[in-house]
C-alpha atoms as a PDB file:
ATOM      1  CA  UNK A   1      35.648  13.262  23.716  1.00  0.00           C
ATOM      2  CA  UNK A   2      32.248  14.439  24.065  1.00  0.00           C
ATOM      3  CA  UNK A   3      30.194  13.136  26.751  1.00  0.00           C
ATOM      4  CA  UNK A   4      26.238  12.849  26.220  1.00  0.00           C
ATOM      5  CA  UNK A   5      23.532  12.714  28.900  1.00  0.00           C
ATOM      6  CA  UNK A   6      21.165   9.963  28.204  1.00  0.00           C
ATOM      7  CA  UNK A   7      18.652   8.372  30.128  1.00  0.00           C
ATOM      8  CA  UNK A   8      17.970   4.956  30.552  1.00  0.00           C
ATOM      9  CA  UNK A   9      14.956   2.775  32.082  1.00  0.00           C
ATOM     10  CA  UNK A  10      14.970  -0.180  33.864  1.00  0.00           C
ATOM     11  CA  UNK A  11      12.542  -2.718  35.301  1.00  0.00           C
ATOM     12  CA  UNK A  12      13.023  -4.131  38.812  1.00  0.00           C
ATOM     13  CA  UNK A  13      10.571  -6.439  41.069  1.00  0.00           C
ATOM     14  CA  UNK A  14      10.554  -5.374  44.566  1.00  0.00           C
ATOM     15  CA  UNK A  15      13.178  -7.911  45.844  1.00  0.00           C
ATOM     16  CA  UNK A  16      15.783  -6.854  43.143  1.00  0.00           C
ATOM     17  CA  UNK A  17      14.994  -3.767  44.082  1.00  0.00           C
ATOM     18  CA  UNK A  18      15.870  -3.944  47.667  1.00  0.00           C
ATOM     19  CA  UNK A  19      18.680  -5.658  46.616  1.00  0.00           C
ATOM     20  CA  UNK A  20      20.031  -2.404  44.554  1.00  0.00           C
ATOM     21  CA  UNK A  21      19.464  -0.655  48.113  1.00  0.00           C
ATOM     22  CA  UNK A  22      21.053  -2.831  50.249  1.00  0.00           C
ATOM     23  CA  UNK A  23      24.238  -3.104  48.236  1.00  0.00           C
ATOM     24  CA  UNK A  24      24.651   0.118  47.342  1.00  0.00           C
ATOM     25  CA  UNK A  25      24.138   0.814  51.056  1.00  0.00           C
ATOM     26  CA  UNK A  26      26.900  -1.827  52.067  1.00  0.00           C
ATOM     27  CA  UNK A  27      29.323  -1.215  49.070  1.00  0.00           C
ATOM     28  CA  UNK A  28      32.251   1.246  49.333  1.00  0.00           C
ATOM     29  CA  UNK A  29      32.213   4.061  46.260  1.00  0.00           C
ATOM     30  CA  UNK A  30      35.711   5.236  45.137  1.00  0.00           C
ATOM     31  CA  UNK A  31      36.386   8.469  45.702  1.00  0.00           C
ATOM     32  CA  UNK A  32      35.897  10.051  42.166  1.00  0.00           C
ATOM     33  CA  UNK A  33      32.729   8.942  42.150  1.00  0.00           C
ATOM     34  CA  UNK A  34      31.498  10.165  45.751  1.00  0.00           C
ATOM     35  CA  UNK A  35      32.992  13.766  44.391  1.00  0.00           C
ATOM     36  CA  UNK A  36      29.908  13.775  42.155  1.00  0.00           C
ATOM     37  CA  UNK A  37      27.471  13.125  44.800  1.00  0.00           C
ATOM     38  CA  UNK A  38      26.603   9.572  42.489  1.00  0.00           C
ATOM     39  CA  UNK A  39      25.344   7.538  45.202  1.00  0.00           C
ATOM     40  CA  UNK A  40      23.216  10.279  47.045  1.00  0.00           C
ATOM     41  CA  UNK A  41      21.594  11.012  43.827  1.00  0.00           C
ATOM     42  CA  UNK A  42      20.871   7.210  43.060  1.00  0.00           C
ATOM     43  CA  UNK A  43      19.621   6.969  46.366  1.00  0.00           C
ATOM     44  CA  UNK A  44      17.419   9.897  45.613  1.00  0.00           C
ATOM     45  CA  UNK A  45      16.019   8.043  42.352  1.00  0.00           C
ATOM     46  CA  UNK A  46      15.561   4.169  44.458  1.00  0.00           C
ATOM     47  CA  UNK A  47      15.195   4.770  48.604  1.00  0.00           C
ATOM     48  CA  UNK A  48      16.845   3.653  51.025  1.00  0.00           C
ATOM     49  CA  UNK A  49      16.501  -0.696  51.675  1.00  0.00           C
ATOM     50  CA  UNK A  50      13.213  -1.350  54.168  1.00  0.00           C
ATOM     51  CA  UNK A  51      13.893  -2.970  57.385  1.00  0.00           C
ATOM     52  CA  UNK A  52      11.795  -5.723  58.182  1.00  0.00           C
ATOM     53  CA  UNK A  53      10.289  -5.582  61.129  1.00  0.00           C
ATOM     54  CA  UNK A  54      11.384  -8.605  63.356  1.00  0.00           C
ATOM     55  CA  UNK A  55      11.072  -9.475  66.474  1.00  0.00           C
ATOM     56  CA  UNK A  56      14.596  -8.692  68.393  1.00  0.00           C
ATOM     57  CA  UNK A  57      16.430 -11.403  70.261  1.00  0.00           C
ATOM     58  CA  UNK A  58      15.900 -12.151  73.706  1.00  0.00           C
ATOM     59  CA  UNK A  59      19.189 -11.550  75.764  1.00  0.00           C
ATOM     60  CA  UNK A  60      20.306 -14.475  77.507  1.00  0.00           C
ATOM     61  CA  UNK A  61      20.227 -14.596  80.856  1.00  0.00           C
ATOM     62  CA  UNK A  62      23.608 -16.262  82.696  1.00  0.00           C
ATOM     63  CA  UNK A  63      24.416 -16.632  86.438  1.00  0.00           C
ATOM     64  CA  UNK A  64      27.569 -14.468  86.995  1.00  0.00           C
ATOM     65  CA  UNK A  65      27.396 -14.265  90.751  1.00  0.00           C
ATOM     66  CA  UNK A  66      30.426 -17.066  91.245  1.00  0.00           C
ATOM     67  CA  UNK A  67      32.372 -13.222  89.486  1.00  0.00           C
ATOM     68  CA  UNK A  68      30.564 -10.635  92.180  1.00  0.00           C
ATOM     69  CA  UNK A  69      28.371  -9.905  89.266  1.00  0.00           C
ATOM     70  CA  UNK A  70      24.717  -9.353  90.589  1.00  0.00           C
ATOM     71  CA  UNK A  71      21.994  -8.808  88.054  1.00  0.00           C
END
């Protein structure tokens, strides 16, 4: 069986895009496919998914002094 090297092109917005990041950030590769350094190279090709910048939580404050816990 020969195997051929063709290229293909593809048209993403910028949400589907991220959405190719994020999962293949999140999903697991199998192992014969991580042997050929795959994902690194698609990563390469796409980025890496953008944070958003949010605000981070505020930490809840709780009375813990009825424990001998003094903030």
């Amino acid at each position: 069986m020969k195997k051929h090297n063709s290229k293909h092109t593809f048209t993403f917005n910028d949400e589907e895009l991220q959405c190719l990041r994020v999962c293949l950030q999140n999903a697991p590769a199998p192992y014969d496919i991580t042997q050929k350094k795959l994902v690194s190279e698609i990563e390469d090709k796409i980025g890496l998914p953008i944070k958003p910048k949010v605000e981070p939580l505020r930490l809840p404050k709780y009375d813990l002094t009825q424990y001998g816990i003094f903030d």
